[in-house]
N, C-alpha and C. Protein backbone atom coordinates (compact mmCIF):
# COMPACT_ATOMS: atom_id res chain seq x y z
N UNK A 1 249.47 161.82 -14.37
CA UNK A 1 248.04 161.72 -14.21
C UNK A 1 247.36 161.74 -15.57
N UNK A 2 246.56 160.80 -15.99
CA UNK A 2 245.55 160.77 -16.95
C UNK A 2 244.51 161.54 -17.09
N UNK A 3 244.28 162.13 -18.28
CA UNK A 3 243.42 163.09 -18.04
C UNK A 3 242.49 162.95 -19.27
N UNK A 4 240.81 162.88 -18.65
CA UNK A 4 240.05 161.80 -19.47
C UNK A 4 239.67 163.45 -20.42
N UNK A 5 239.59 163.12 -21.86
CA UNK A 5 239.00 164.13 -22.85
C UNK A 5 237.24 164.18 -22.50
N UNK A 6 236.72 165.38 -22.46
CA UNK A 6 235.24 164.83 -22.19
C UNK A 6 235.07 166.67 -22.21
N UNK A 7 233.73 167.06 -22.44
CA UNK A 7 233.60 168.55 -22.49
C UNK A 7 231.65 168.69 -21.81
N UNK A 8 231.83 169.42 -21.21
CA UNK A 8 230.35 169.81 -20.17
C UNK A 8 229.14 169.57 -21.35
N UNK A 9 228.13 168.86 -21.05
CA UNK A 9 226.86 168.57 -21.98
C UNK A 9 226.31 169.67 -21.61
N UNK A 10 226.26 170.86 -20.66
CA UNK A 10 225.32 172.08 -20.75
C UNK A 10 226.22 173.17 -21.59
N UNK A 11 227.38 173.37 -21.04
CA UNK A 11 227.74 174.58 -22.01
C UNK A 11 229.27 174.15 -23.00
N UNK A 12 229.34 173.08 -22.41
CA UNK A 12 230.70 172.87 -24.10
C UNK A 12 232.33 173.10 -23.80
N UNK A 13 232.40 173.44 -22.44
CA UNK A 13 233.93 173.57 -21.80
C UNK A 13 234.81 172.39 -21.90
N UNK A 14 235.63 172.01 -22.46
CA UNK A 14 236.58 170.78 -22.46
C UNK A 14 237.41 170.93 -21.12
N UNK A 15 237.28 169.87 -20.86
CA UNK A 15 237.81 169.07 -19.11
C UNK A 15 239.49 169.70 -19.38
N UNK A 16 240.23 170.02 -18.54
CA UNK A 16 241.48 170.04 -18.74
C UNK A 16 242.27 168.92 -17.42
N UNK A 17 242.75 169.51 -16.61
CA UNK A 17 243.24 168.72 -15.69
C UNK A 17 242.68 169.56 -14.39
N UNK A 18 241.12 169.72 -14.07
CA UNK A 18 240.66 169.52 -12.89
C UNK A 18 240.15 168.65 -12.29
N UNK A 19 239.62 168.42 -11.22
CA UNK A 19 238.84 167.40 -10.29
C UNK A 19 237.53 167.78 -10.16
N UNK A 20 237.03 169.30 -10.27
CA UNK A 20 235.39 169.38 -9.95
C UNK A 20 234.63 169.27 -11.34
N UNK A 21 234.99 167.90 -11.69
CA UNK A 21 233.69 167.93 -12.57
C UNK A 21 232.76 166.60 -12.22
N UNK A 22 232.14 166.69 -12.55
CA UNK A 22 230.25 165.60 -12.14
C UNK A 22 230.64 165.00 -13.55
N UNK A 23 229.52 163.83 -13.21
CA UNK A 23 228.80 162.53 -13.79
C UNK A 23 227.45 162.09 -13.47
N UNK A 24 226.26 162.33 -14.25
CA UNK A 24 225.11 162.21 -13.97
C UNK A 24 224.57 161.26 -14.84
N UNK A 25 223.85 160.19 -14.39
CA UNK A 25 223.25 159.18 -15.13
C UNK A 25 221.77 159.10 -14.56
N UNK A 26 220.79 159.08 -15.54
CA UNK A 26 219.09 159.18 -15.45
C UNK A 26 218.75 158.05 -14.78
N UNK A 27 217.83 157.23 -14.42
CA UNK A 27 217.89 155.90 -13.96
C UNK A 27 216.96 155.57 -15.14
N UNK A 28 216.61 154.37 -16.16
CA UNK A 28 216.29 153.95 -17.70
C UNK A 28 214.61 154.10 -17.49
N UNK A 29 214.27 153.64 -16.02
CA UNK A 29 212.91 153.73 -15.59
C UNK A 29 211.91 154.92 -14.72
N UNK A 30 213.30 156.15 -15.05
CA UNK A 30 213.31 157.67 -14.46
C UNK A 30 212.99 157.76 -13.30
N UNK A 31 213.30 156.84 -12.05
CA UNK A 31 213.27 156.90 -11.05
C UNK A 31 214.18 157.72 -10.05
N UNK A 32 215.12 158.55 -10.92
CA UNK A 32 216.11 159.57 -10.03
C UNK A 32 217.31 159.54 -10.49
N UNK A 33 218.21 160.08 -10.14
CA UNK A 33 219.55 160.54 -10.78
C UNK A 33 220.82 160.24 -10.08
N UNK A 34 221.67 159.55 -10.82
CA UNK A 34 222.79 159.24 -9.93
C UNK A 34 224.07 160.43 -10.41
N UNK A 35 224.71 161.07 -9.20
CA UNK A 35 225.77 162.07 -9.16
C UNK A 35 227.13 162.07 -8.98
N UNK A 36 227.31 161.81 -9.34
CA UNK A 36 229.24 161.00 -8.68
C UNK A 36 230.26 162.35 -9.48
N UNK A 37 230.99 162.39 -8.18
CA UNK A 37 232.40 163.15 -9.18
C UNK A 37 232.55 162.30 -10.60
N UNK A 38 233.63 162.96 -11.23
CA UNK A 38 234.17 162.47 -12.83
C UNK A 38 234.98 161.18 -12.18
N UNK A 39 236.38 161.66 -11.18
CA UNK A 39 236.70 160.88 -10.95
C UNK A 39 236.73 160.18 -9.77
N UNK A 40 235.51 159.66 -9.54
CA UNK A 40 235.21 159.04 -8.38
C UNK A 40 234.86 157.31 -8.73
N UNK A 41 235.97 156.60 -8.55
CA UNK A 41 235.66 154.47 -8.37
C UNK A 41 234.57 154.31 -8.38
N UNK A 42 234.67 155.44 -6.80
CA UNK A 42 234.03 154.15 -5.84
C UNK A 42 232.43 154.22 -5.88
N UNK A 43 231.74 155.00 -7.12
CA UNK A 43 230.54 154.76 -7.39
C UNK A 43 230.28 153.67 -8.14
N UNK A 44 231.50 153.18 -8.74
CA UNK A 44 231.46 151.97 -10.09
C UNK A 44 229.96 150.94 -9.49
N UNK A 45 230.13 150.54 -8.20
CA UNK A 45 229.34 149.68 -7.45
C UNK A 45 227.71 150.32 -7.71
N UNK A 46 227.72 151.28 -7.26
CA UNK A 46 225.81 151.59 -7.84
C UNK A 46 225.95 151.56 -8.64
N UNK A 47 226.63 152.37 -9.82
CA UNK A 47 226.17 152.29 -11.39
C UNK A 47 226.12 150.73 -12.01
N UNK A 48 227.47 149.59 -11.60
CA UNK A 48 227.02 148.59 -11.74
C UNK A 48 226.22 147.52 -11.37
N UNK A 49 224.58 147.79 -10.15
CA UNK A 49 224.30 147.41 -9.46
C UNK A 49 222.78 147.11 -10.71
N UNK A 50 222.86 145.25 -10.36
CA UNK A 50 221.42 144.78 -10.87
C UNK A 50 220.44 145.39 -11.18
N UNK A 51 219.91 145.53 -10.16
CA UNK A 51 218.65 146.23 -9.57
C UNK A 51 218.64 147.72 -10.37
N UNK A 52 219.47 148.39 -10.58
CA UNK A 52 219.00 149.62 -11.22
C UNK A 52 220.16 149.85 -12.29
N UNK A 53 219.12 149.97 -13.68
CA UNK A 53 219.96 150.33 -14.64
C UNK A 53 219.61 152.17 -14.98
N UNK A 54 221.35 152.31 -15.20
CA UNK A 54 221.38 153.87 -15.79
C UNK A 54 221.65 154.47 -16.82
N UNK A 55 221.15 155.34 -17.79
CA UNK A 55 221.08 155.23 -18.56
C UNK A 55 221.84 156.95 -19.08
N UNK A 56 222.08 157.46 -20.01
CA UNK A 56 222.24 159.29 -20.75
C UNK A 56 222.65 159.49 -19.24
N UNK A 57 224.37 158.90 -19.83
CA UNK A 57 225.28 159.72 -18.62
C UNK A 57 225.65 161.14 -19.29
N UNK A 58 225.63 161.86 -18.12
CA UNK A 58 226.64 163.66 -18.70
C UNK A 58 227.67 164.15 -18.03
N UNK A 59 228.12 164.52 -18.91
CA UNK A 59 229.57 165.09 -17.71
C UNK A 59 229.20 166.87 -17.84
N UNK A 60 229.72 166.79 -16.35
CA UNK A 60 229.23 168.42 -16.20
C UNK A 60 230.67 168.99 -15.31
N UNK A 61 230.90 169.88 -15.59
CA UNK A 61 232.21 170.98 -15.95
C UNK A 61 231.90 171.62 -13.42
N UNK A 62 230.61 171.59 -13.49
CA UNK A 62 230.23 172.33 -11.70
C UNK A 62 228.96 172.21 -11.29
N UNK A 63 229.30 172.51 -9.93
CA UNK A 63 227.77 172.49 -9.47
C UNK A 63 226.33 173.33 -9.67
N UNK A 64 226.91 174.15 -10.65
CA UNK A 64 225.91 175.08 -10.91
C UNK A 64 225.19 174.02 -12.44
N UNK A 65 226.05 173.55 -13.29
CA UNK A 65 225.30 172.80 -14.27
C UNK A 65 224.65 171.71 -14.18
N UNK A 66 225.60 170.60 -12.50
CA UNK A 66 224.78 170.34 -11.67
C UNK A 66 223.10 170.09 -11.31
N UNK A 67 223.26 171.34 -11.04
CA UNK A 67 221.54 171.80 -10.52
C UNK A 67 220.98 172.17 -12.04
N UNK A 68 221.45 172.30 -13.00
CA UNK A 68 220.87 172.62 -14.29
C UNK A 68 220.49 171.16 -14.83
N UNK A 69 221.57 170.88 -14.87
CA UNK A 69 220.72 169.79 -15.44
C UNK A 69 219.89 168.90 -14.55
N UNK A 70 219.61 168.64 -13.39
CA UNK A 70 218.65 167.63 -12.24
C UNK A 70 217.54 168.70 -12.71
N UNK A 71 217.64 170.50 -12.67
CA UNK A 71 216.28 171.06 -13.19
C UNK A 71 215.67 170.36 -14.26
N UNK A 72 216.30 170.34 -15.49
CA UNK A 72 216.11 170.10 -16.95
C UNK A 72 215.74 168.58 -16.85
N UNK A 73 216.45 167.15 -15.96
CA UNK A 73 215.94 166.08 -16.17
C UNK A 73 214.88 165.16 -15.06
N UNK A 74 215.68 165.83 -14.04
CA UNK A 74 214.72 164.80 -12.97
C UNK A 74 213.35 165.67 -12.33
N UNK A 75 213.28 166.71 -12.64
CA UNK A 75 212.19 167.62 -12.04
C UNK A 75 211.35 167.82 -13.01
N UNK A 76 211.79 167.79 -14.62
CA UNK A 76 210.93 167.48 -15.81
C UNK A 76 210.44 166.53 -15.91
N UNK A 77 210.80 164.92 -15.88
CA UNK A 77 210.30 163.73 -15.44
C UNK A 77 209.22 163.66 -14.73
N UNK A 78 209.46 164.15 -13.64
CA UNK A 78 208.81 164.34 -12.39
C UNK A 78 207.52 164.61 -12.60
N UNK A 79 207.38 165.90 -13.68
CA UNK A 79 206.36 166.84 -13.78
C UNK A 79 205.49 166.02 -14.89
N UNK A 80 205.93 165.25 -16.00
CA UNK A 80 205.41 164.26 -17.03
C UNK A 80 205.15 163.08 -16.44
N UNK A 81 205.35 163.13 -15.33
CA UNK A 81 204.88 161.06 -14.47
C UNK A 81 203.49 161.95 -13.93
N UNK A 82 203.81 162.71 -13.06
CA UNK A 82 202.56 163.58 -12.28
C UNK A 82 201.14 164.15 -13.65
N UNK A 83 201.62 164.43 -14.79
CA UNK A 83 200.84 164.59 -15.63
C UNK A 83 199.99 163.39 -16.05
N UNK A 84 200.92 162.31 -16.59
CA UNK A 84 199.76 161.11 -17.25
C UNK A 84 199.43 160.41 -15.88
N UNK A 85 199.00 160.76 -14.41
CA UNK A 85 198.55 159.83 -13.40
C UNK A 85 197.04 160.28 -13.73
């Protein structure tokens, strides 16, 4: 089994040979967040889909950094679109 080098963008843990780690990509026009396991295909299809480009992928180590980072990007977004309306 291949085992991709990559270490958590919230706290810095290097991947060893587990399965629960995430992949989060912003959407370029901050319309929401795409979540896929690390090693999950069969998302290849949305991320490579026309219609929406994604942009500051992260790899995250669980579901607790998870929810840290959707706090930190898509609920911050959120709060700066709701500001300049």
């Amino acid at each position: 089994m291949k085992v991709e080098t990559c270490a958590c963008d919230i706290c810095g843990v290097q991947k060893k040979e587990t399965n629960h780690w995430w992949k989060a990509y912003l959407a370029v026009d901050g319309s929401g967040v795409l979540v896929t396991r690390l090693d999950d295909q069969s998302s290849l299809s949305l991320r490579n889909d026309p219609a929406q480009q994604w942009d500051a992928a992260a790899d995250l180590c669980g579901a607790q950094h998870v929810l840290e980072y959707l706090s930190k990007n898509l609920f911050h977004n959120e709060s700066q679109q709701e500001a300049t309306r």
